[in-house]
PDB file of N, CA and C in Angstrom:
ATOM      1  N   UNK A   1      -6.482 -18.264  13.608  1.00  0.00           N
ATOM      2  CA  UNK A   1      -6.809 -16.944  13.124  1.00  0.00           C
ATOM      3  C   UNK A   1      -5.636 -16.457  12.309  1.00  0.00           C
ATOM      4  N   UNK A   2      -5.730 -15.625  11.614  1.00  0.00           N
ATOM      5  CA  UNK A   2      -4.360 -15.176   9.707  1.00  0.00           C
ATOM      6  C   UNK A   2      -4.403 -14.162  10.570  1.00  0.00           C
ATOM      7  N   UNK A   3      -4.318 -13.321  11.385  1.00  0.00           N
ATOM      8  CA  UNK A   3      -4.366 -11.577  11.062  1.00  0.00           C
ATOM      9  C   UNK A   3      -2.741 -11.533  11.033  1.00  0.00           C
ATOM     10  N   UNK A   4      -2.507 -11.122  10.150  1.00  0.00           N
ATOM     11  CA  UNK A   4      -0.850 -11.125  10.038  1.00  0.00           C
ATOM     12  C   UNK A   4      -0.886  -9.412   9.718  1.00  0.00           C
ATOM     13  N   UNK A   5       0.403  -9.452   8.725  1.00  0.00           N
ATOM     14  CA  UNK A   5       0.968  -8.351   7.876  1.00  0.00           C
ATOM     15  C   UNK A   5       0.784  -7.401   7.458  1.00  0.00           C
ATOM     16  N   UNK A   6      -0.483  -6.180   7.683  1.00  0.00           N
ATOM     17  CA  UNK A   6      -0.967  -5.688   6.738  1.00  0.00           C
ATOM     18  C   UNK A   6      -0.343  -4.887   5.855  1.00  0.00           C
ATOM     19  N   UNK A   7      -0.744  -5.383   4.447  1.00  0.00           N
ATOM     20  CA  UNK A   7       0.213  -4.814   2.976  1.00  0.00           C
ATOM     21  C   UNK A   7       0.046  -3.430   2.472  1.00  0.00           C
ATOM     22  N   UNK A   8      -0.879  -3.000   3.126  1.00  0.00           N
ATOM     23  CA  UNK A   8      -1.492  -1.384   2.307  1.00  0.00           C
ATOM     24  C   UNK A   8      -0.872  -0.496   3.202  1.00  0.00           C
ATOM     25  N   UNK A   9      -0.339   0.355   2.158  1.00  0.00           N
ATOM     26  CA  UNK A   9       0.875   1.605   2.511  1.00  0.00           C
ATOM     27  C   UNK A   9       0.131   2.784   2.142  1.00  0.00           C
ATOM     28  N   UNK A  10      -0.095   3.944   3.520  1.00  0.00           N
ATOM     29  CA  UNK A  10      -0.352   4.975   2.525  1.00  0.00           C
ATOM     30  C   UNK A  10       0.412   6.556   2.869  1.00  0.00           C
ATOM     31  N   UNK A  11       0.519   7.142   1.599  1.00  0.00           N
ATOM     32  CA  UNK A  11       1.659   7.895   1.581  1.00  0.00           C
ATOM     33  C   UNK A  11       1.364   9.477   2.440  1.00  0.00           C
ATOM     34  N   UNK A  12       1.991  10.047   3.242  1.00  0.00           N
ATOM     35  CA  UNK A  12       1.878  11.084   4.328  1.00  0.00           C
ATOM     36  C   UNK A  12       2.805  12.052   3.599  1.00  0.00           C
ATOM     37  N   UNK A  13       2.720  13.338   3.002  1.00  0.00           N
ATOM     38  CA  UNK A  13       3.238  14.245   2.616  1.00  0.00           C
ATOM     39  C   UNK A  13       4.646  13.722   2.084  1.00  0.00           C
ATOM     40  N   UNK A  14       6.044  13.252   1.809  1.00  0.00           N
ATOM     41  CA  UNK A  14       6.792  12.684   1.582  1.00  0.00           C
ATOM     42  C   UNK A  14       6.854  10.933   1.899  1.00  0.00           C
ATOM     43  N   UNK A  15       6.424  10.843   3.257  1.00  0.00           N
ATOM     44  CA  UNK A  15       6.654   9.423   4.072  1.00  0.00           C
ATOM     45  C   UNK A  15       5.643   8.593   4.058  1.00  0.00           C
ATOM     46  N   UNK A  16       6.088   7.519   3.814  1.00  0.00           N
ATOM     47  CA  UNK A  16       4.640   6.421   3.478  1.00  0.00           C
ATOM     48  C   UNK A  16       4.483   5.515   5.092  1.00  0.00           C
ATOM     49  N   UNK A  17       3.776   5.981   5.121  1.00  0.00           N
ATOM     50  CA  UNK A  17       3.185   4.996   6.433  1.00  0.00           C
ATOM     51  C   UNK A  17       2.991   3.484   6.039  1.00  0.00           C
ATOM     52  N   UNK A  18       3.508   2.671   6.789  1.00  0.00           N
ATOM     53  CA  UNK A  18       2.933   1.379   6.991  1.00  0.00           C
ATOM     54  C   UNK A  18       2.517   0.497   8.080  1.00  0.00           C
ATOM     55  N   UNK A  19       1.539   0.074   7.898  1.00  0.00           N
ATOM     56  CA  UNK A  19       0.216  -0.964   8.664  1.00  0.00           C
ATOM     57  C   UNK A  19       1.026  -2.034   9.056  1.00  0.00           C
ATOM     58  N   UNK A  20       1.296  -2.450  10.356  1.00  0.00           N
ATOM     59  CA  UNK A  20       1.672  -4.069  10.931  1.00  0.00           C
ATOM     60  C   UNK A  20       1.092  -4.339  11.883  1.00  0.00           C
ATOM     61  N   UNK A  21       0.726  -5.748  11.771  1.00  0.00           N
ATOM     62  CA  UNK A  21      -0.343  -6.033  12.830  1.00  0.00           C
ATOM     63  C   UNK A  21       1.448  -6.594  13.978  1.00  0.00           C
ATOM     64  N   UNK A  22       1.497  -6.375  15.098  1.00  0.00           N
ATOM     65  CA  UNK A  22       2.614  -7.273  16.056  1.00  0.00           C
ATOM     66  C   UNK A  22       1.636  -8.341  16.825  1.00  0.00           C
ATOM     67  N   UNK A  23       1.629  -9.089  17.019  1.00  0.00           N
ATOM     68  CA  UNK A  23       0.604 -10.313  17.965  1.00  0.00           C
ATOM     69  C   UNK A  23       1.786 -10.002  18.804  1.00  0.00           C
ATOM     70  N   UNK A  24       2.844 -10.269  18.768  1.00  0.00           N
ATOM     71  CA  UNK A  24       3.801  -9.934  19.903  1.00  0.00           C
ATOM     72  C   UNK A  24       3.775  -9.072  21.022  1.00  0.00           C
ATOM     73  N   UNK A  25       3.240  -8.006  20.915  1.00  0.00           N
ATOM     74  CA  UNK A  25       2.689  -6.775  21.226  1.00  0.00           C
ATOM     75  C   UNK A  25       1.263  -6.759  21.693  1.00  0.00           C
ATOM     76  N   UNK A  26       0.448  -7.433  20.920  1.00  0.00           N
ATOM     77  CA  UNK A  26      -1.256  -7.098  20.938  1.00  0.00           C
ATOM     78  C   UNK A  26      -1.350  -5.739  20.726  1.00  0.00           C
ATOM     79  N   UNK A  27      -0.690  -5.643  19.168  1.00  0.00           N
ATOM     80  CA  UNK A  27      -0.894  -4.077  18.964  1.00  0.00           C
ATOM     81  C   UNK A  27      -0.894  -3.994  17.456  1.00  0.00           C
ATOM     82  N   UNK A  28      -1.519  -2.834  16.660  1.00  0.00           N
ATOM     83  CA  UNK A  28      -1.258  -2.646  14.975  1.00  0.00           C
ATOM     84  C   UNK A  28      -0.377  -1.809  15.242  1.00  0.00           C
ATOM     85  N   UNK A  29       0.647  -1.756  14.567  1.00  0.00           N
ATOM     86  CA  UNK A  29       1.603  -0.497  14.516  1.00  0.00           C
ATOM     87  C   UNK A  29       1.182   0.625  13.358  1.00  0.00           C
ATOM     88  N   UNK A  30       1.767   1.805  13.343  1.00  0.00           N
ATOM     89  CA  UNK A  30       2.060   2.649  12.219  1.00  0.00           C
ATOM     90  C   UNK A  30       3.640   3.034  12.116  1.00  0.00           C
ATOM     91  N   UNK A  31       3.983   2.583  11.078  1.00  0.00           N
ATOM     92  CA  UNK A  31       5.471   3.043  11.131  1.00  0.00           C
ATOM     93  C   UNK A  31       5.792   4.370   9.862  1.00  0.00           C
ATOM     94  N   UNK A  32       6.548   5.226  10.054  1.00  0.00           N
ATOM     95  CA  UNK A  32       7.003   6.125   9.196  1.00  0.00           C
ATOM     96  C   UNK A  32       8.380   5.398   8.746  1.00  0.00           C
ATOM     97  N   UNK A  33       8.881   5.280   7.877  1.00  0.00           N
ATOM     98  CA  UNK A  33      10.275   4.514   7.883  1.00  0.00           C
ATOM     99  C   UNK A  33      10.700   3.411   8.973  1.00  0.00           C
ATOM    100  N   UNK A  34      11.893   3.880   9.489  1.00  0.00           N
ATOM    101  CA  UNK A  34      12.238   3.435  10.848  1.00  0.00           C
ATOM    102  C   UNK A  34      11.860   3.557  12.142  1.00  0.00           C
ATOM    103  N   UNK A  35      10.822   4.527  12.229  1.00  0.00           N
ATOM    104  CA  UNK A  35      10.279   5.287  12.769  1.00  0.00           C
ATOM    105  C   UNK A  35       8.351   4.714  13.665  1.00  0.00           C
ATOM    106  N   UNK A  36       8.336   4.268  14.751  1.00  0.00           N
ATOM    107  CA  UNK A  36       7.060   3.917  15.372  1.00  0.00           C
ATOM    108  C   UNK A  36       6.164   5.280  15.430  1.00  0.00           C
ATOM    109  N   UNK A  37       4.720   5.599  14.452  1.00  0.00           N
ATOM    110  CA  UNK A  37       4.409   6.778  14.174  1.00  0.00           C
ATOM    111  C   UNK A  37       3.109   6.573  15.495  1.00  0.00           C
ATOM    112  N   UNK A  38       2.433   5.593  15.835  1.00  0.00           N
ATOM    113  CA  UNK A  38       1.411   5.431  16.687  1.00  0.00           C
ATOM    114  C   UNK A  38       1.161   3.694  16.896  1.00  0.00           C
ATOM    115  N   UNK A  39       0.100   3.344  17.372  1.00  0.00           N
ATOM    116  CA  UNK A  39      -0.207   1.768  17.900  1.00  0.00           C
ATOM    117  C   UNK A  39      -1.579   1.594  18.048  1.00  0.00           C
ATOM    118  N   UNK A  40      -2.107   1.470  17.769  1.00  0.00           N
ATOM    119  CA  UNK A  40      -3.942  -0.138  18.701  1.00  0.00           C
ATOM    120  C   UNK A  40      -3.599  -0.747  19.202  1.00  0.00           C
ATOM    121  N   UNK A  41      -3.531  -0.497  20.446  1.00  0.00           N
ATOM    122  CA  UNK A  41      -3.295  -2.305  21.585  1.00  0.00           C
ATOM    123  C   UNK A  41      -4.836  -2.897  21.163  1.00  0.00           C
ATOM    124  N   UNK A  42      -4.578  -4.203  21.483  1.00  0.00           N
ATOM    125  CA  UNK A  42      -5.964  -4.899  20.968  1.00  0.00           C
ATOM    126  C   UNK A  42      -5.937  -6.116  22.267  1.00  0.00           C
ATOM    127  N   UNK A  43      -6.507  -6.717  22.488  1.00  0.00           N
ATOM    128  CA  UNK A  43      -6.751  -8.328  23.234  1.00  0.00           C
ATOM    129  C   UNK A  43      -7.607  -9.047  22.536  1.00  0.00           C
ATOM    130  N   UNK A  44      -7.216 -10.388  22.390  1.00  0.00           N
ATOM    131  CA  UNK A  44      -8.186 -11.408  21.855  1.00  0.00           C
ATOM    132  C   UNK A  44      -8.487 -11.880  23.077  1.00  0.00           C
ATOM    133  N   UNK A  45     -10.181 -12.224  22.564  1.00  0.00           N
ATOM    134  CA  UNK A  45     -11.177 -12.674  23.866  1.00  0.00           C
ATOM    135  C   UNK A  45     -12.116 -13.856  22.806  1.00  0.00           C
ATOM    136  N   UNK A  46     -11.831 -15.101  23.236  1.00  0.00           N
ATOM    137  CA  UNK A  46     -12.497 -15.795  21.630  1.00  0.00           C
ATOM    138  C   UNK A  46     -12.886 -15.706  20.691  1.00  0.00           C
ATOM    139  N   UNK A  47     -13.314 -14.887  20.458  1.00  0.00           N
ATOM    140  CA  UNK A  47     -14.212 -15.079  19.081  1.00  0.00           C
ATOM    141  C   UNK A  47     -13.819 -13.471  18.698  1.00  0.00           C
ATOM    142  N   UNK A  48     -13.283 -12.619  19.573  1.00  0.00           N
ATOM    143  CA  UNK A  48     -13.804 -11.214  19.446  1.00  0.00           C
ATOM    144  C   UNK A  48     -12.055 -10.190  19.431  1.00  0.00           C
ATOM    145  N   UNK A  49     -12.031  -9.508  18.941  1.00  0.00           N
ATOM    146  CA  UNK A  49     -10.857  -8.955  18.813  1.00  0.00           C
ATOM    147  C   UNK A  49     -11.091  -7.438  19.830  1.00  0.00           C
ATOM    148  N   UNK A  50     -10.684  -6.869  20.770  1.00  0.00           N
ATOM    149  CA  UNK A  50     -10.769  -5.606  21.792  1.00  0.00           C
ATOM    150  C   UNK A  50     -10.249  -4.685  21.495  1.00  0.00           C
ATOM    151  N   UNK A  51     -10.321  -3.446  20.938  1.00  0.00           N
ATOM    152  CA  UNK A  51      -9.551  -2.856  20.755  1.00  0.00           C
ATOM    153  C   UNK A  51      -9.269  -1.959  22.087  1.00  0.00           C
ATOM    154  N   UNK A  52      -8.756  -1.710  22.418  1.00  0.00           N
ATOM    155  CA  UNK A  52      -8.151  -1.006  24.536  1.00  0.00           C
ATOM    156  C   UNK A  52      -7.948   0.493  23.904  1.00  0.00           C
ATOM    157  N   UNK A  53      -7.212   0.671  23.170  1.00  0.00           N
ATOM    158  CA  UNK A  53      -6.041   1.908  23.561  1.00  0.00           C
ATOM    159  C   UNK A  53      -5.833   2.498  22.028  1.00  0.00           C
ATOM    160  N   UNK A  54      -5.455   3.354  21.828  1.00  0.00           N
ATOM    161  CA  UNK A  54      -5.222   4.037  20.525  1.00  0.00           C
ATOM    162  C   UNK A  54      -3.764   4.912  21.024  1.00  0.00           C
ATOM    163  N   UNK A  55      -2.495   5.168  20.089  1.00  0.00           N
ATOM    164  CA  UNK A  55      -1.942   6.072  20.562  1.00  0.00           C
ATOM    165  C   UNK A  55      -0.749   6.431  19.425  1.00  0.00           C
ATOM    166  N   UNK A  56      -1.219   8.242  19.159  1.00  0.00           N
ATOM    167  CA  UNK A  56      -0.276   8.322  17.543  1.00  0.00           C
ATOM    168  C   UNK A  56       1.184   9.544  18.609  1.00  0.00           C
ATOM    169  N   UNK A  57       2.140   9.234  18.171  1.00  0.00           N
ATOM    170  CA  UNK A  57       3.586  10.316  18.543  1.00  0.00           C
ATOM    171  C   UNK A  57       3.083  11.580  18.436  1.00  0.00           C
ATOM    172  N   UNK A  58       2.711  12.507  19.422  1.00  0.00           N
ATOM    173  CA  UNK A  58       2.588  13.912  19.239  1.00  0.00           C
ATOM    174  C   UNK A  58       3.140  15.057  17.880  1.00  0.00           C
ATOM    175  N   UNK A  59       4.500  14.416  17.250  1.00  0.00           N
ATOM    176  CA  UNK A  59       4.867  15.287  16.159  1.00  0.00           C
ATOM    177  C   UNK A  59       4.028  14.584  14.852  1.00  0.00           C
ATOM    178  N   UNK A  60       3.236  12.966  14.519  1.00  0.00           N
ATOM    179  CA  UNK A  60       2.641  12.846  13.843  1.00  0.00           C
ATOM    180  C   UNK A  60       0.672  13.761  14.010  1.00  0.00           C
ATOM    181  N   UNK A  61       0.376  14.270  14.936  1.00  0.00           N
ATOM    182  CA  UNK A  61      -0.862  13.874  15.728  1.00  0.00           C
ATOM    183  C   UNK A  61      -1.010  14.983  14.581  1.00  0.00           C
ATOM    184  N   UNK A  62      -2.670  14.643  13.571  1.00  0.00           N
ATOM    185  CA  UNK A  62      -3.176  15.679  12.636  1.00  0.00           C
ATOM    186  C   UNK A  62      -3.075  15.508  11.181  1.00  0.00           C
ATOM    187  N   UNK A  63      -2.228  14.126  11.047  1.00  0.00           N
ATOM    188  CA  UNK A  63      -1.380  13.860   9.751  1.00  0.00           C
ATOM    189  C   UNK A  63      -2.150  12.398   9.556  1.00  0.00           C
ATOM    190  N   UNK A  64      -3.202  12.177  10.181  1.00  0.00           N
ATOM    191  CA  UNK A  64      -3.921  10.972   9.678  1.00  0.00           C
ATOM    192  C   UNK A  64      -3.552   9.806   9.660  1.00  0.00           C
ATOM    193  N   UNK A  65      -2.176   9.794  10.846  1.00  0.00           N
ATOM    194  CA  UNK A  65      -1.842   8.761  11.237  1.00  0.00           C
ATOM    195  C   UNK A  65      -2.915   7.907  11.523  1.00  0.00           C
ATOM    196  N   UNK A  66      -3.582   8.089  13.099  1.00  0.00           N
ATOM    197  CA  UNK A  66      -4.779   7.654  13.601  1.00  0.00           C
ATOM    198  C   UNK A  66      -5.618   6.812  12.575  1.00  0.00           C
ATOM    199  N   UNK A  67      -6.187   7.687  12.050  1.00  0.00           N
ATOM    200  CA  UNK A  67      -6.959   7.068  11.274  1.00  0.00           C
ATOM    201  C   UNK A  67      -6.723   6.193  10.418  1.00  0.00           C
ATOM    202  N   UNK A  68      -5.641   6.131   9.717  1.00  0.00           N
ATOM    203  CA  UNK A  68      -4.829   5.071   8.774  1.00  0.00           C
ATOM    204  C   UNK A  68      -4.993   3.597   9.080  1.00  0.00           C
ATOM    205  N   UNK A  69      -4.212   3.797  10.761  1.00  0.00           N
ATOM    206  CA  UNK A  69      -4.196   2.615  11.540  1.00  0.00           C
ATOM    207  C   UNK A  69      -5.352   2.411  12.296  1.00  0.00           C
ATOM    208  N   UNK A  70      -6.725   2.752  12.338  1.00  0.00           N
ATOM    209  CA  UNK A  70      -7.804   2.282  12.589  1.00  0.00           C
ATOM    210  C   UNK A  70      -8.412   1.663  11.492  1.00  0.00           C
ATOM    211  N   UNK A  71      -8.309   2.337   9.954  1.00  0.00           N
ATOM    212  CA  UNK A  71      -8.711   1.650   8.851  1.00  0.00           C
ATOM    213  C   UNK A  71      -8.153   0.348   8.436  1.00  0.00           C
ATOM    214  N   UNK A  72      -6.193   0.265   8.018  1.00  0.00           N
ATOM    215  CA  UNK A  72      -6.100  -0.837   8.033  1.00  0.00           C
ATOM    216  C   UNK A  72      -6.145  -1.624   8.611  1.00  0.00           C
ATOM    217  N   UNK A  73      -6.422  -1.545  10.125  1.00  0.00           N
ATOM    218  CA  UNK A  73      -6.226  -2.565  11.074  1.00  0.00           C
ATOM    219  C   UNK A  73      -7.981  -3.465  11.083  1.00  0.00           C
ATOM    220  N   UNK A  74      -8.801  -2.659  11.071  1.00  0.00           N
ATOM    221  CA  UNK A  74      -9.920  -3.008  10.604  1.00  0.00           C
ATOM    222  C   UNK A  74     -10.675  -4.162   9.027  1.00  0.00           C
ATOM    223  N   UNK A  75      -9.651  -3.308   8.423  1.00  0.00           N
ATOM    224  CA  UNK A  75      -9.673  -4.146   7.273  1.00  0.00           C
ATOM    225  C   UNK A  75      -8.951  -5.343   7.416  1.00  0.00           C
ATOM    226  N   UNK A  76      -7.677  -5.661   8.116  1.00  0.00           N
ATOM    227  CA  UNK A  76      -7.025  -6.371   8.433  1.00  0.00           C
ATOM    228  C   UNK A  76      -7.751  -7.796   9.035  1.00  0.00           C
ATOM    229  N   UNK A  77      -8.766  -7.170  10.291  1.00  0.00           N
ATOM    230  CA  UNK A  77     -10.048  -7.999  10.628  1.00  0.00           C
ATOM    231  C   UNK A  77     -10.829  -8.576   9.800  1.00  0.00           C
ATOM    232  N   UNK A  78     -11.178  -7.603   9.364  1.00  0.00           N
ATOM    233  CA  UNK A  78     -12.389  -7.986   7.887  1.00  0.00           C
ATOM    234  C   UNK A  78     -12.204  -9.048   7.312  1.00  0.00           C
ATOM    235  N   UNK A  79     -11.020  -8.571   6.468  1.00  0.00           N
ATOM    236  CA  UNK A  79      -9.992  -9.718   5.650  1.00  0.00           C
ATOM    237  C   UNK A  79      -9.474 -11.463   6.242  1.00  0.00           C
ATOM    238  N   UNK A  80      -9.621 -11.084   7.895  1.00  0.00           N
ATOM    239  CA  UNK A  80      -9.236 -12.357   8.085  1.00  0.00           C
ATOM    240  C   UNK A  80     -10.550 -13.333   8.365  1.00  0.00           C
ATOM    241  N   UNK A  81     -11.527 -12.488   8.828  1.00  0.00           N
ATOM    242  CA  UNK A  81     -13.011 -13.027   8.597  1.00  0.00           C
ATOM    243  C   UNK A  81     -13.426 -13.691   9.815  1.00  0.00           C
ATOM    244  N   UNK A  82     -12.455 -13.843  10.322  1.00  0.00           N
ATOM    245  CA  UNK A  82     -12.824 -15.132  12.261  1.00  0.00           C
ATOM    246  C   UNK A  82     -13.192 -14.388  13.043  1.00  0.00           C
ATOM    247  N   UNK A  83     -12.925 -12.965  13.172  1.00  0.00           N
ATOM    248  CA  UNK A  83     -13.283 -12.077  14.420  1.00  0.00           C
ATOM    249  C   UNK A  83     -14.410 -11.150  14.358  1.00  0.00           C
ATOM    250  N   UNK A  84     -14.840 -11.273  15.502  1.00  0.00           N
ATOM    251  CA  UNK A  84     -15.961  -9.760  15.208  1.00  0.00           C
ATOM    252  C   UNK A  84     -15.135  -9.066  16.297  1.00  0.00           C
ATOM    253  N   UNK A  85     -15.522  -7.220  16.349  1.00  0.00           N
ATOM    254  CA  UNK A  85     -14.936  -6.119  16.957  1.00  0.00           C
ATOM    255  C   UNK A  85     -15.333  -5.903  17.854  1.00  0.00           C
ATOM    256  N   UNK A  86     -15.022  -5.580  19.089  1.00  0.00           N
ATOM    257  CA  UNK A  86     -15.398  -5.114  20.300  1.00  0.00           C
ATOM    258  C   UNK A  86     -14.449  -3.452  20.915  1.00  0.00           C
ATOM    259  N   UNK A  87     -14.589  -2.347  20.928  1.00  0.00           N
ATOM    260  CA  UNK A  87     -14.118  -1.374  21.326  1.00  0.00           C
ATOM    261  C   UNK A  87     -13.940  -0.989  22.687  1.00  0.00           C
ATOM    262  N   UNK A  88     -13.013  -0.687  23.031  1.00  0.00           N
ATOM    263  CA  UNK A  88     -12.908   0.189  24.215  1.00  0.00           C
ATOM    264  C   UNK A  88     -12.477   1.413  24.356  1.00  0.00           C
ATOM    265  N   UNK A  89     -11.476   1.875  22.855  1.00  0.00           N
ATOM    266  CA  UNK A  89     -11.022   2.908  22.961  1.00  0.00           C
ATOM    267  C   UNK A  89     -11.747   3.565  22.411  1.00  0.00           C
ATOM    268  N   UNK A  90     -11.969   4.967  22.702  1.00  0.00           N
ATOM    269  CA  UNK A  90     -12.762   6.176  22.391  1.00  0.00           C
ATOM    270  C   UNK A  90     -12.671   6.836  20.940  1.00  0.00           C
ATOM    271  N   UNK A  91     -11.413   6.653  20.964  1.00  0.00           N
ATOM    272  CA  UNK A  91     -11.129   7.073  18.988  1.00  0.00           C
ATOM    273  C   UNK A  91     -11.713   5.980  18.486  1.00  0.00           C
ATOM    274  N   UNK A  92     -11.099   5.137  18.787  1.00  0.00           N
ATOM    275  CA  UNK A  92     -11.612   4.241  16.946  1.00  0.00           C
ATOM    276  C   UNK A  92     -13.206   4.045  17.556  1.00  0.00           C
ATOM    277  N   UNK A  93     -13.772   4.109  18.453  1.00  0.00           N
ATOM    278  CA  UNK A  93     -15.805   3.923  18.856  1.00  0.00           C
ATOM    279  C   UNK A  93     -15.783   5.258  17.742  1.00  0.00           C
ATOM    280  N   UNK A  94     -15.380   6.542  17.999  1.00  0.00           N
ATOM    281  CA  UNK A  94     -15.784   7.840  17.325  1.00  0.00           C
ATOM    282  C   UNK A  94     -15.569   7.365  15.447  1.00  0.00           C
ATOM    283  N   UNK A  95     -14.369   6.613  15.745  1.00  0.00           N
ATOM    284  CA  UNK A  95     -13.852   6.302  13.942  1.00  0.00           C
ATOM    285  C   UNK A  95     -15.128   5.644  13.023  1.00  0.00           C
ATOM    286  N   UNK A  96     -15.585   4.720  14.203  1.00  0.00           N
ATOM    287  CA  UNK A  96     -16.476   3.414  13.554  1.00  0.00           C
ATOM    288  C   UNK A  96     -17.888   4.000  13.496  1.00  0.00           C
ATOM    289  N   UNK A  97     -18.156   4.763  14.617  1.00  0.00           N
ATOM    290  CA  UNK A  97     -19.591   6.118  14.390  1.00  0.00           C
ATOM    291  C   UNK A  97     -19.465   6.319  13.095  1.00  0.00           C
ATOM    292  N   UNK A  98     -17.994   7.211  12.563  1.00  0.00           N
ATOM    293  CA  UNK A  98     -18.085   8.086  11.531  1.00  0.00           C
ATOM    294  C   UNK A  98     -18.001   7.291  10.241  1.00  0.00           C
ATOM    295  N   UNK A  99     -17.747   5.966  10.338  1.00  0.00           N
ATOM    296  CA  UNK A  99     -17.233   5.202   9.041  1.00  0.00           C
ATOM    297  C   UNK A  99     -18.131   3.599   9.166  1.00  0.00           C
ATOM    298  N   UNK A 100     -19.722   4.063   8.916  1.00  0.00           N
ATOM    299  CA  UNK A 100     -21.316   3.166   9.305  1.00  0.00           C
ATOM    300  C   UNK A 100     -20.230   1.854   8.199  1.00  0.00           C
ATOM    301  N   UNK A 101     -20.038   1.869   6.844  1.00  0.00           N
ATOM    302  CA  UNK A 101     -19.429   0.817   6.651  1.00  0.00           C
ATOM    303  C   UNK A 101     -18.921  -0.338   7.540  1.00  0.00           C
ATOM    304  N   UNK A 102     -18.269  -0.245   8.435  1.00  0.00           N
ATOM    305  CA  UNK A 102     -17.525  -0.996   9.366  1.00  0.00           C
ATOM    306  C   UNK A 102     -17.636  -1.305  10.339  1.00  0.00           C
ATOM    307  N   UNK A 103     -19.308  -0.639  10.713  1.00  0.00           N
ATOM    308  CA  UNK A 103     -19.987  -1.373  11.941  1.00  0.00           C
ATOM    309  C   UNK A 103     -20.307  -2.771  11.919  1.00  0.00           C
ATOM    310  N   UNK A 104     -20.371  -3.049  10.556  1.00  0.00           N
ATOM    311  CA  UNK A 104     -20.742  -4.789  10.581  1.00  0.00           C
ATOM    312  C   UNK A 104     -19.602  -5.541  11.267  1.00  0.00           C
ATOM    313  N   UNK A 105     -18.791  -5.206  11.531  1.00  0.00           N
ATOM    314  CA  UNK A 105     -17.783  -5.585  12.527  1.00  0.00           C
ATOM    315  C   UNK A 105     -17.684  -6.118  13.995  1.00  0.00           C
ATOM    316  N   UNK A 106     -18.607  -4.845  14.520  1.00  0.00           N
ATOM    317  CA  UNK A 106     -18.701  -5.113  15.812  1.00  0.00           C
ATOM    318  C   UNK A 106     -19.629  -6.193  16.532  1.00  0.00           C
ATOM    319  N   UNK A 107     -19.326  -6.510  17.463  1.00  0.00           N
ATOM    320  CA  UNK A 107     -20.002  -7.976  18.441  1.00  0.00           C
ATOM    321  C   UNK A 107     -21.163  -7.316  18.584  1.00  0.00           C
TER     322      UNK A 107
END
């Protein structure tokens, strides 16, 4: 399975957020600079990628962190093409309701 790196940056009032998938972790990060802005814990289960947990830093929470890192991390999937989605966490189930595009995803 590729899910590596994800390359798409997007910019937050001055600070550009960026997308990393950690396998180290079983998590997508959001980083502000130096800075850990939120996470997706995820588990691989063969074929299927889990998403568990969602969780953005209280001084980002409203700034579209969240959502950033549910989109690229998704696309991230997409892009690598081996996995289908399975949810557990309650945000990104509400994210993937609101964004019918990206249900083709799920198991």
């Amino acid at each position: 399975m590729g899910l590596g790196l994800v390359r798409d940056h997007v910019h937050m009032a001055e600070t550009e957020v960026e997308i990393r998938n950690n396998p180290a972790e079983n998590r997508y990060e959001a980083w502000l600079g130096d800075e850990l802005a939120g996470f997706a814990e995820y588990r691989l289960r063969d074929e299927t990628i889990v998403f568990v947990h969602t969780e953005v830093e209280d001084k980002f929470e409203g700034e579209g962190v969240g959502s950033t890192l549910v989109r690229e991390a998704l696309d991230d999937v997409q892009r690598d093409g081996e996995l289908t989605v399975a949810v557990k966490c309650p945000f990104i189930k509400k994210w993937i309701e609101e964004h019918p595009d990206y249900q083709h995803l799920l198991a």
